[in-house]
PDB file of N, CA and C in Angstrom:
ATOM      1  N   UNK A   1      82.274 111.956 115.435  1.00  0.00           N
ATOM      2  CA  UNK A   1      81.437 110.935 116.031  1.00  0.00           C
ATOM      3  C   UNK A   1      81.354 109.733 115.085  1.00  0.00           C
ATOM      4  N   UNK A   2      81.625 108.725 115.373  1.00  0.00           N
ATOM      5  CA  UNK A   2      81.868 107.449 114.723  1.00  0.00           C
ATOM      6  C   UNK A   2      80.356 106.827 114.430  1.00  0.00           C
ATOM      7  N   UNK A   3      79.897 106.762 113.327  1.00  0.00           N
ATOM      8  CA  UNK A   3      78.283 106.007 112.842  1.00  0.00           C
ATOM      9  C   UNK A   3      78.415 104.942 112.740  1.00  0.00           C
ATOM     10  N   UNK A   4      79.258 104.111 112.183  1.00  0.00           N
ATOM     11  CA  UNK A   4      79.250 102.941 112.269  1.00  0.00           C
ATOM     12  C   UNK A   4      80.500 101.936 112.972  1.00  0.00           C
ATOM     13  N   UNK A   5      80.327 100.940 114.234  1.00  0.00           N
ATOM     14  CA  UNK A   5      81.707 100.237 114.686  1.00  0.00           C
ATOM     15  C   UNK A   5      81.518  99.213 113.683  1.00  0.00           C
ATOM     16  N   UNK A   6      82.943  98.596 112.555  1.00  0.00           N
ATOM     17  CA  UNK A   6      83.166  97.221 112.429  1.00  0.00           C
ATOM     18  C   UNK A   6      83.992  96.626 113.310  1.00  0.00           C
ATOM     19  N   UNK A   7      83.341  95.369 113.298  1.00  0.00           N
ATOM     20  CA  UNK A   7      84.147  94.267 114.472  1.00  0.00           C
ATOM     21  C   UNK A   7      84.662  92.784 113.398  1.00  0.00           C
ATOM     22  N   UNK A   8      85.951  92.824 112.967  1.00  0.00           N
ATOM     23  CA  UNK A   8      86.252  91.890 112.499  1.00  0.00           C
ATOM     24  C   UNK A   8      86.469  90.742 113.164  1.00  0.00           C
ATOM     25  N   UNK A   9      85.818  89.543 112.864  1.00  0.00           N
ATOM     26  CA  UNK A   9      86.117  88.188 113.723  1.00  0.00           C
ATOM     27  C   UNK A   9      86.016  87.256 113.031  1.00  0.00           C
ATOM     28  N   UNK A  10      87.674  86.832 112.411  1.00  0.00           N
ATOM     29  CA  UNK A  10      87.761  85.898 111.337  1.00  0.00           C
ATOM     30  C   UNK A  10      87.054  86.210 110.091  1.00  0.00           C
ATOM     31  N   UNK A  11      86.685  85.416 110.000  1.00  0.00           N
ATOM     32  CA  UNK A  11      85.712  85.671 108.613  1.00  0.00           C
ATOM     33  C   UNK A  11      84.291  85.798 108.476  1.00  0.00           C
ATOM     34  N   UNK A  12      84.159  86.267 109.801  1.00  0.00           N
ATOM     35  CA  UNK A  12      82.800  87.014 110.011  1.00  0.00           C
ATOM     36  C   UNK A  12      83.268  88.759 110.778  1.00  0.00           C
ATOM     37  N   UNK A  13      82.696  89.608 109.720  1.00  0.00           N
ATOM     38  CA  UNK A  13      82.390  91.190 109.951  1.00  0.00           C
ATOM     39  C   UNK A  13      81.606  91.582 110.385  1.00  0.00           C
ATOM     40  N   UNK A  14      81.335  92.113 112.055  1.00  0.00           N
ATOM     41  CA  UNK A  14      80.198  92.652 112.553  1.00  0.00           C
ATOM     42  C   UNK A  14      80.357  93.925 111.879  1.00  0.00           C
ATOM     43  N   UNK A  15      79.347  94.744 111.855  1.00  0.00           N
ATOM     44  CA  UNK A  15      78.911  96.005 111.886  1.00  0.00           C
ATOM     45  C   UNK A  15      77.222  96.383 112.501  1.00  0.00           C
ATOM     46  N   UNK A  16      78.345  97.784 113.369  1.00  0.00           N
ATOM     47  CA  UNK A  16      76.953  98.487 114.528  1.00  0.00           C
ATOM     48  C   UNK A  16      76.543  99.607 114.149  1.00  0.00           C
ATOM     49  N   UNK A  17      75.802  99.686 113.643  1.00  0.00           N
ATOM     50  CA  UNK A  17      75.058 101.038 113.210  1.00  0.00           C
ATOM     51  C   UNK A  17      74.649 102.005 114.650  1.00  0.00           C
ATOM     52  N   UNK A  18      75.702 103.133 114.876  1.00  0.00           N
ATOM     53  CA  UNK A  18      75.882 103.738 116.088  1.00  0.00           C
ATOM     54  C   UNK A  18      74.965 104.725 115.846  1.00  0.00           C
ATOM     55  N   UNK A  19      74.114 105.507 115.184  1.00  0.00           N
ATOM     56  CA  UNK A  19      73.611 106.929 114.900  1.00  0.00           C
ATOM     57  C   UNK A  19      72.620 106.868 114.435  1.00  0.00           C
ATOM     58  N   UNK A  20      71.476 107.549 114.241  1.00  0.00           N
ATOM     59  CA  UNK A  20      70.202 107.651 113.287  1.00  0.00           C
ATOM     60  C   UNK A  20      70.505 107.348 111.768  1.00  0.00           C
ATOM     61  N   UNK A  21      71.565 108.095 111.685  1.00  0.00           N
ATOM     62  CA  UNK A  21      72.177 107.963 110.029  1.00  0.00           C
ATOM     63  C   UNK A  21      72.291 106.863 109.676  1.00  0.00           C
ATOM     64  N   UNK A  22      73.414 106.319 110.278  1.00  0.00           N
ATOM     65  CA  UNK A  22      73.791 104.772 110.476  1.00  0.00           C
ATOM     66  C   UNK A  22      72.432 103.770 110.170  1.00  0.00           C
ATOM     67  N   UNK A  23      71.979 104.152 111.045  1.00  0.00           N
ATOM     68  CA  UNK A  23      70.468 103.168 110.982  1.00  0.00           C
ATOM     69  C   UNK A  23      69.677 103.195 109.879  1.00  0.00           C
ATOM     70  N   UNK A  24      69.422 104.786 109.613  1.00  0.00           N
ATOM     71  CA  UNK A  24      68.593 104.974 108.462  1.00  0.00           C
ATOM     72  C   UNK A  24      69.020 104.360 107.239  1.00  0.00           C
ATOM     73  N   UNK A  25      70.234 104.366 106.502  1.00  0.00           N
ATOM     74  CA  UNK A  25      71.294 103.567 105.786  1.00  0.00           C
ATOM     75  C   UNK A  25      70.891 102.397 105.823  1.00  0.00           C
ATOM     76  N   UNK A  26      71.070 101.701 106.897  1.00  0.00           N
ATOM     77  CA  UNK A  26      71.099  99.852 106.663  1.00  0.00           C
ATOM     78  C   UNK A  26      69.531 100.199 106.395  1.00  0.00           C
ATOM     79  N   UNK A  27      68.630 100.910 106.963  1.00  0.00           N
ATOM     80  CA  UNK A  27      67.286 100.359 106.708  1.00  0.00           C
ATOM     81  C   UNK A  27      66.455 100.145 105.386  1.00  0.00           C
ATOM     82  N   UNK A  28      67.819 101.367 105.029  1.00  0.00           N
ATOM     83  CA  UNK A  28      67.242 101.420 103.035  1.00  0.00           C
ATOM     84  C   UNK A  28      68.118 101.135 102.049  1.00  0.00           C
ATOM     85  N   UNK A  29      69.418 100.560 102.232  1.00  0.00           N
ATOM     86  CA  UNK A  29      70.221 100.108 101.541  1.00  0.00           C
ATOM     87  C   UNK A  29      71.122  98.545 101.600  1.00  0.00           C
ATOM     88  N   UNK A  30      70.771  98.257 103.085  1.00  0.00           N
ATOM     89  CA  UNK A  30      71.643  96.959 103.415  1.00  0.00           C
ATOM     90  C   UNK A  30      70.242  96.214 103.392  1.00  0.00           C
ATOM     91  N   UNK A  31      70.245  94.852 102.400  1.00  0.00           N
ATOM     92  CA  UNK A  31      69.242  93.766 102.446  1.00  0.00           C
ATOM     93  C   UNK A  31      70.297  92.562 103.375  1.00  0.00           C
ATOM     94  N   UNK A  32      69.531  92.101 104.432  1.00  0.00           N
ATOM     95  CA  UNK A  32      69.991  91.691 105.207  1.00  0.00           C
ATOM     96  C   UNK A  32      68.615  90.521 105.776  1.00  0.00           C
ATOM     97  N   UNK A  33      68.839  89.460 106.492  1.00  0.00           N
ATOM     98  CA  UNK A  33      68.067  88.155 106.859  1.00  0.00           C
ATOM     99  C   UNK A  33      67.707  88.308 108.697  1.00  0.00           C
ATOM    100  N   UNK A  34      67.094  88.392 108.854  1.00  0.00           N
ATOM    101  CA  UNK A  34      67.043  88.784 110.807  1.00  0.00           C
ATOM    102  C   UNK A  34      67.994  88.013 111.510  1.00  0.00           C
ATOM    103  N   UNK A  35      68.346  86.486 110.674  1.00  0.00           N
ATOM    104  CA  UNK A  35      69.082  85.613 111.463  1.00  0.00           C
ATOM    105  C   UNK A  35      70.623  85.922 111.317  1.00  0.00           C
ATOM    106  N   UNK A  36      70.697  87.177 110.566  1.00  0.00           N
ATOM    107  CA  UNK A  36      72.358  87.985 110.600  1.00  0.00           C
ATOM    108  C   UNK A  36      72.635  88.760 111.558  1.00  0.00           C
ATOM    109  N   UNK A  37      71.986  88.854 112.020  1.00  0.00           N
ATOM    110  CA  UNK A  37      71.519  90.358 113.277  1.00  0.00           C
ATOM    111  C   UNK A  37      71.961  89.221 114.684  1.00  0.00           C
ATOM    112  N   UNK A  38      73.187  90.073 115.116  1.00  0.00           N
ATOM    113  CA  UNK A  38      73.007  89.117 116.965  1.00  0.00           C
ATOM    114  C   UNK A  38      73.074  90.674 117.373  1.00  0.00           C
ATOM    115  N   UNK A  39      71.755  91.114 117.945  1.00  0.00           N
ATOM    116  CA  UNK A  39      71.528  91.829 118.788  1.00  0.00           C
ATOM    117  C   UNK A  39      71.379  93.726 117.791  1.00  0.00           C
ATOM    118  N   UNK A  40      72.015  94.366 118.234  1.00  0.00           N
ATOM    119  CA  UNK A  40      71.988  95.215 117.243  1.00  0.00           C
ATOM    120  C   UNK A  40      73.339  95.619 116.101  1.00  0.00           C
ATOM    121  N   UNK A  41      73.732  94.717 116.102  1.00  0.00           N
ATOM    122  CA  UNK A  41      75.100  94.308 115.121  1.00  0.00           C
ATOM    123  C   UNK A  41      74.701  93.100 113.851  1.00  0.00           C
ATOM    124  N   UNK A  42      74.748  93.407 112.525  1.00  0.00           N
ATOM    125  CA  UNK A  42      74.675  92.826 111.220  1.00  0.00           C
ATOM    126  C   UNK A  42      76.233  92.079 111.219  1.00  0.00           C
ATOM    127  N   UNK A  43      76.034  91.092 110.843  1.00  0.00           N
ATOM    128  CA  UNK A  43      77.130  90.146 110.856  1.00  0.00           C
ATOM    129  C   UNK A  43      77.088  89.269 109.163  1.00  0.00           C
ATOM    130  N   UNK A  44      78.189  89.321 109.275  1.00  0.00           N
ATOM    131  CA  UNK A  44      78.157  89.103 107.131  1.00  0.00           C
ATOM    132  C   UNK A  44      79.809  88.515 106.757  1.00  0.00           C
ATOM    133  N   UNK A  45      80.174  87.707 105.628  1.00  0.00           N
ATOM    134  CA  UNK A  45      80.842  87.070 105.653  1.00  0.00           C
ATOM    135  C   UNK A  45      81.982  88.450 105.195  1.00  0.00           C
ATOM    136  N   UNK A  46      83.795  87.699 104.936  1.00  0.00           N
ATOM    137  CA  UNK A  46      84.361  88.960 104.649  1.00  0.00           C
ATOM    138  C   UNK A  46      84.210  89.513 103.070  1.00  0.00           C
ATOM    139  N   UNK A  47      84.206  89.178 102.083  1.00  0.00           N
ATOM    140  CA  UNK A  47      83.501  89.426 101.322  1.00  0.00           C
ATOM    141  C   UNK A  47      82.548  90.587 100.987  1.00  0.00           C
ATOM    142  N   UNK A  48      81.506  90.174 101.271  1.00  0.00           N
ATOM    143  CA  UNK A  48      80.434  91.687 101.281  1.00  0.00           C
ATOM    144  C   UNK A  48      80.911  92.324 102.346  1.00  0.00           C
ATOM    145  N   UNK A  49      81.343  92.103 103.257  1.00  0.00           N
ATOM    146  CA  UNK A  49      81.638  92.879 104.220  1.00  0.00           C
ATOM    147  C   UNK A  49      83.043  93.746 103.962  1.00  0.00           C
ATOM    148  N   UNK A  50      83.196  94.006 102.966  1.00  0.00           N
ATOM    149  CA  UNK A  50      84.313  94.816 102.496  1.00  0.00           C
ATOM    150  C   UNK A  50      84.348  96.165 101.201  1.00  0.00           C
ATOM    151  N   UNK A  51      83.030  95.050 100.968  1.00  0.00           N
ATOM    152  CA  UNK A  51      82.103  96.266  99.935  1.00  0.00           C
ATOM    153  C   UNK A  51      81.527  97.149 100.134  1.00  0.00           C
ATOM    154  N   UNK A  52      80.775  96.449 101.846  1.00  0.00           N
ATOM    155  CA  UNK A  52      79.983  97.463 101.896  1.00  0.00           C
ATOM    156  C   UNK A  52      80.621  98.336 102.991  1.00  0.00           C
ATOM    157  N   UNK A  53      81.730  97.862 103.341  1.00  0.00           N
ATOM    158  CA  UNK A  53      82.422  99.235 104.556  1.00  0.00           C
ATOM    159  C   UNK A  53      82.995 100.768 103.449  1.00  0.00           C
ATOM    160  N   UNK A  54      83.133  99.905 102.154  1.00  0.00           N
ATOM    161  CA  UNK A  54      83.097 101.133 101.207  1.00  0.00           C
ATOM    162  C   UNK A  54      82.079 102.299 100.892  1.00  0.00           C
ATOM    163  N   UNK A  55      81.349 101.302 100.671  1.00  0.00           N
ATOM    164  CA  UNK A  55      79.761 101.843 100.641  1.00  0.00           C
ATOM    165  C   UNK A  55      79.384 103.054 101.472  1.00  0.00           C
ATOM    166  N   UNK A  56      80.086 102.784 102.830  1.00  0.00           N
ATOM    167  CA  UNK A  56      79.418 103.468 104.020  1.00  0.00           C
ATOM    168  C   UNK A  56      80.589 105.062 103.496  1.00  0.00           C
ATOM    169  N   UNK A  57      81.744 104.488 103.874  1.00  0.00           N
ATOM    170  CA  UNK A  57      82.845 105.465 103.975  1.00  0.00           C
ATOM    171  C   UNK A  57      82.287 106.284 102.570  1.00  0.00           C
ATOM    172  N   UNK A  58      81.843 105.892 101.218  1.00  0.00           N
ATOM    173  CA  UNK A  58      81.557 106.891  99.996  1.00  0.00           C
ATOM    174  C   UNK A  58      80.241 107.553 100.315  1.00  0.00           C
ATOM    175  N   UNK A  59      79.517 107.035 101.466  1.00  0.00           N
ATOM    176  CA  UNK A  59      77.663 107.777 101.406  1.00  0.00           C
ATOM    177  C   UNK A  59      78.425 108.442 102.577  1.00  0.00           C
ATOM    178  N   UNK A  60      79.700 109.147 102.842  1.00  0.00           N
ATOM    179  CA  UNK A  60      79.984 110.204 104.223  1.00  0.00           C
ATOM    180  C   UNK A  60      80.081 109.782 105.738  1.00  0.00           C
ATOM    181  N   UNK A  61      79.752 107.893 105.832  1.00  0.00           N
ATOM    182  CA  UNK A  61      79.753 107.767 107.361  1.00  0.00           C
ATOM    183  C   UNK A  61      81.240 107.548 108.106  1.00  0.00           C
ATOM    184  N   UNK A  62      81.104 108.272 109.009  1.00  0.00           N
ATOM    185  CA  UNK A  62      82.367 107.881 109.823  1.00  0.00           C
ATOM    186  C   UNK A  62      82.550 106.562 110.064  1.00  0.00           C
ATOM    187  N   UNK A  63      83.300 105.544 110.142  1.00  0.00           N
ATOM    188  CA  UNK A  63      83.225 104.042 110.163  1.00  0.00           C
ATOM    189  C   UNK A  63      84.278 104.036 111.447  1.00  0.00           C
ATOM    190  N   UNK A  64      84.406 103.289 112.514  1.00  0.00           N
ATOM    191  CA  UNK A  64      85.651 103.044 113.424  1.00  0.00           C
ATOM    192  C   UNK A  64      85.298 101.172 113.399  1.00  0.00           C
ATOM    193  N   UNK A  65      86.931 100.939 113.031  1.00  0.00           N
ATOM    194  CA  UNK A  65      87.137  99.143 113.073  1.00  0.00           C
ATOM    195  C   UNK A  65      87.821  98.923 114.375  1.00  0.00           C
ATOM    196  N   UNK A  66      87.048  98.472 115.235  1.00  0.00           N
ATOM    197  CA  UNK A  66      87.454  98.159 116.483  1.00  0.00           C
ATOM    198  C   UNK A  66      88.026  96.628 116.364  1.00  0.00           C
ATOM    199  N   UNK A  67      89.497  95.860 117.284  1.00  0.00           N
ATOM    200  CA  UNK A  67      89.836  94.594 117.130  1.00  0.00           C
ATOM    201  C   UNK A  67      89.739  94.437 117.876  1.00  0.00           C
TER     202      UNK A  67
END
């Protein structure tokens, strides 16, 4: 079961926190601004957004990169 979708678009990286896990994670580890958030997807430049798909994959989450 996939916890988190990334959605690469240019040089902006969505990520959807699909699962409780998922969620619980960003809630205590991703510092994030409300105005990054379109809807229930965190959106972040590519950059951090490459760090932290590490992040996820080393704390055990299943990650799927949808194009």
């Amino acid at each position: 079961m996939t916890d988190v979708r990334i959605l690469p678009q240019g040089t902006l990286i969505g990520f959807t926190p699909l699962t409780p896990q998922a969620h619980k994670f960003f809630q205590q580890y991703v510092q994030s601004e409300d105005w990054q958030w379109l809807g229930c997807t965190l959106w972040c430049d590519r950059r951090p957004a490459e760090e932290l798909a590490i992040v996820l994959i080393a704390d055990g989450l299943d990650v799927e990169v949808t194009r």
